[in-house]
Protein backbone atom coordinates (compact mmCIF):
# COMPACT_ATOMS: atom_id res chain seq x y z
CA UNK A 1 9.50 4.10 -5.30
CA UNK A 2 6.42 3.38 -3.18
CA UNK A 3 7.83 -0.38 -2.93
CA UNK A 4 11.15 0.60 -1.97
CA UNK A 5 9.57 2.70 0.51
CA UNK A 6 7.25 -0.06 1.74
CA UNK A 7 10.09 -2.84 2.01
CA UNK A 8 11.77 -0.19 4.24
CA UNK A 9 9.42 0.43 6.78
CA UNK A 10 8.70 -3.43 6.95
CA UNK A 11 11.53 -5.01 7.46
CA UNK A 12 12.70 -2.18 9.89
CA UNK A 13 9.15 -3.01 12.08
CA UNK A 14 9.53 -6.77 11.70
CA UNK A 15 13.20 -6.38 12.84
CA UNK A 16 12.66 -4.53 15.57
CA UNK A 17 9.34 -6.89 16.39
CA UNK A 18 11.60 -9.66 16.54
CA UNK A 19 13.68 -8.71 18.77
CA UNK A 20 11.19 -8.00 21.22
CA UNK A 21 9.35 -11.19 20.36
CA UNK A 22 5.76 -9.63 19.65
CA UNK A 23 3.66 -10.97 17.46
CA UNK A 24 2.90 -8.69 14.20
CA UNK A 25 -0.81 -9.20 14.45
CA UNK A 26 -0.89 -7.97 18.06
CA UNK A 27 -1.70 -3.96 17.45
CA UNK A 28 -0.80 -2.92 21.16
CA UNK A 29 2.20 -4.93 21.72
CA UNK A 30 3.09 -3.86 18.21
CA UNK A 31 3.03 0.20 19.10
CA UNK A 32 4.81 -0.52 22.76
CA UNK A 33 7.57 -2.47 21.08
CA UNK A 34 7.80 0.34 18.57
CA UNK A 35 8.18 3.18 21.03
CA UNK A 36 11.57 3.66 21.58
CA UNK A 37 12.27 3.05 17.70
CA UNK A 38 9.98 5.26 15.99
CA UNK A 39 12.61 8.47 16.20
CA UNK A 40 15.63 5.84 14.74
CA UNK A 41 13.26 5.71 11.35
CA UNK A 42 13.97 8.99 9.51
CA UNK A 43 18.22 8.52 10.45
CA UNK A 44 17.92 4.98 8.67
CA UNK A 45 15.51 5.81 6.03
CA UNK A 46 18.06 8.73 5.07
CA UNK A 47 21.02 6.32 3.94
CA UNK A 48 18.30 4.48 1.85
CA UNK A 49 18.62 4.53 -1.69
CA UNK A 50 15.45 5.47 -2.51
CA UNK A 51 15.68 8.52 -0.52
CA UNK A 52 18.92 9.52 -2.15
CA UNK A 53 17.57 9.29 -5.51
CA UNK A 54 14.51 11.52 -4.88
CA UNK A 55 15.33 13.74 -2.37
CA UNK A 56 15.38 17.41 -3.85
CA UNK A 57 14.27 15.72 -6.94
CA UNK A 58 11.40 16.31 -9.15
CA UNK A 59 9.42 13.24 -7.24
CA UNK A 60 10.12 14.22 -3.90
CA UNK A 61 6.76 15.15 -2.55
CA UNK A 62 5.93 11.29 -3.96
CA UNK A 63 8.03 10.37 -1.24
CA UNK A 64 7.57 12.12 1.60
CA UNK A 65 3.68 11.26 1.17
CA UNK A 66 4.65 7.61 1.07
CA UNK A 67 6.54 8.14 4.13
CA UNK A 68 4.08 9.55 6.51
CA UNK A 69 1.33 6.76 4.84
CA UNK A 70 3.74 3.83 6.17
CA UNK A 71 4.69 5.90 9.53
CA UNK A 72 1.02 6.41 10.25
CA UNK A 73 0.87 2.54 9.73
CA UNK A 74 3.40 1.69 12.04
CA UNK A 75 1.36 4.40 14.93
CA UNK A 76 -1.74 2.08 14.16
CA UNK A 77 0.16 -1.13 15.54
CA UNK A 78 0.24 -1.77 11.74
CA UNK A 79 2.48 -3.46 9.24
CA UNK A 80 3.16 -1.24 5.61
């Protein structure tokens, strides 16, 4: 689960990183670029797998803690 959850927030960063051309490794340009995204997360995390298989399950508290350790991430100007 923690690598599905990973993956997620990844490739959601790097695509929107891309698309504003900013360079991963650049921490401010990283959390600008990421502004107007970061309340599109939780919508597109939802129709993930990962969160349909644990959500009101048994290992749901797993997930949400993995989920605020890769969202914190992403505040730092950091890649999960």
């Amino acid at each position: 689960m923690q690598q599905d959850i990973t993956a997620f927030f990844r490739d959601f960063a790097l695509q929107v990183l891309r698309t504003a051309k900013v360079d991963p490794n650049d921490s401010k340009a990283f959390k600008l670029a990421m502004l107007d995204y970061y309340e599109e997360i939780y919508p597109h995390f939802s129709q993930t797998q990962v969160f349909r298989e644990n959500n009101n399950q048994a290992r749901h508290e797993e997930m949400v803690e993995e989920y605020k350790r890769c969202f914190t991430l992403l505040l730092m100007g950091r890649l999960p």
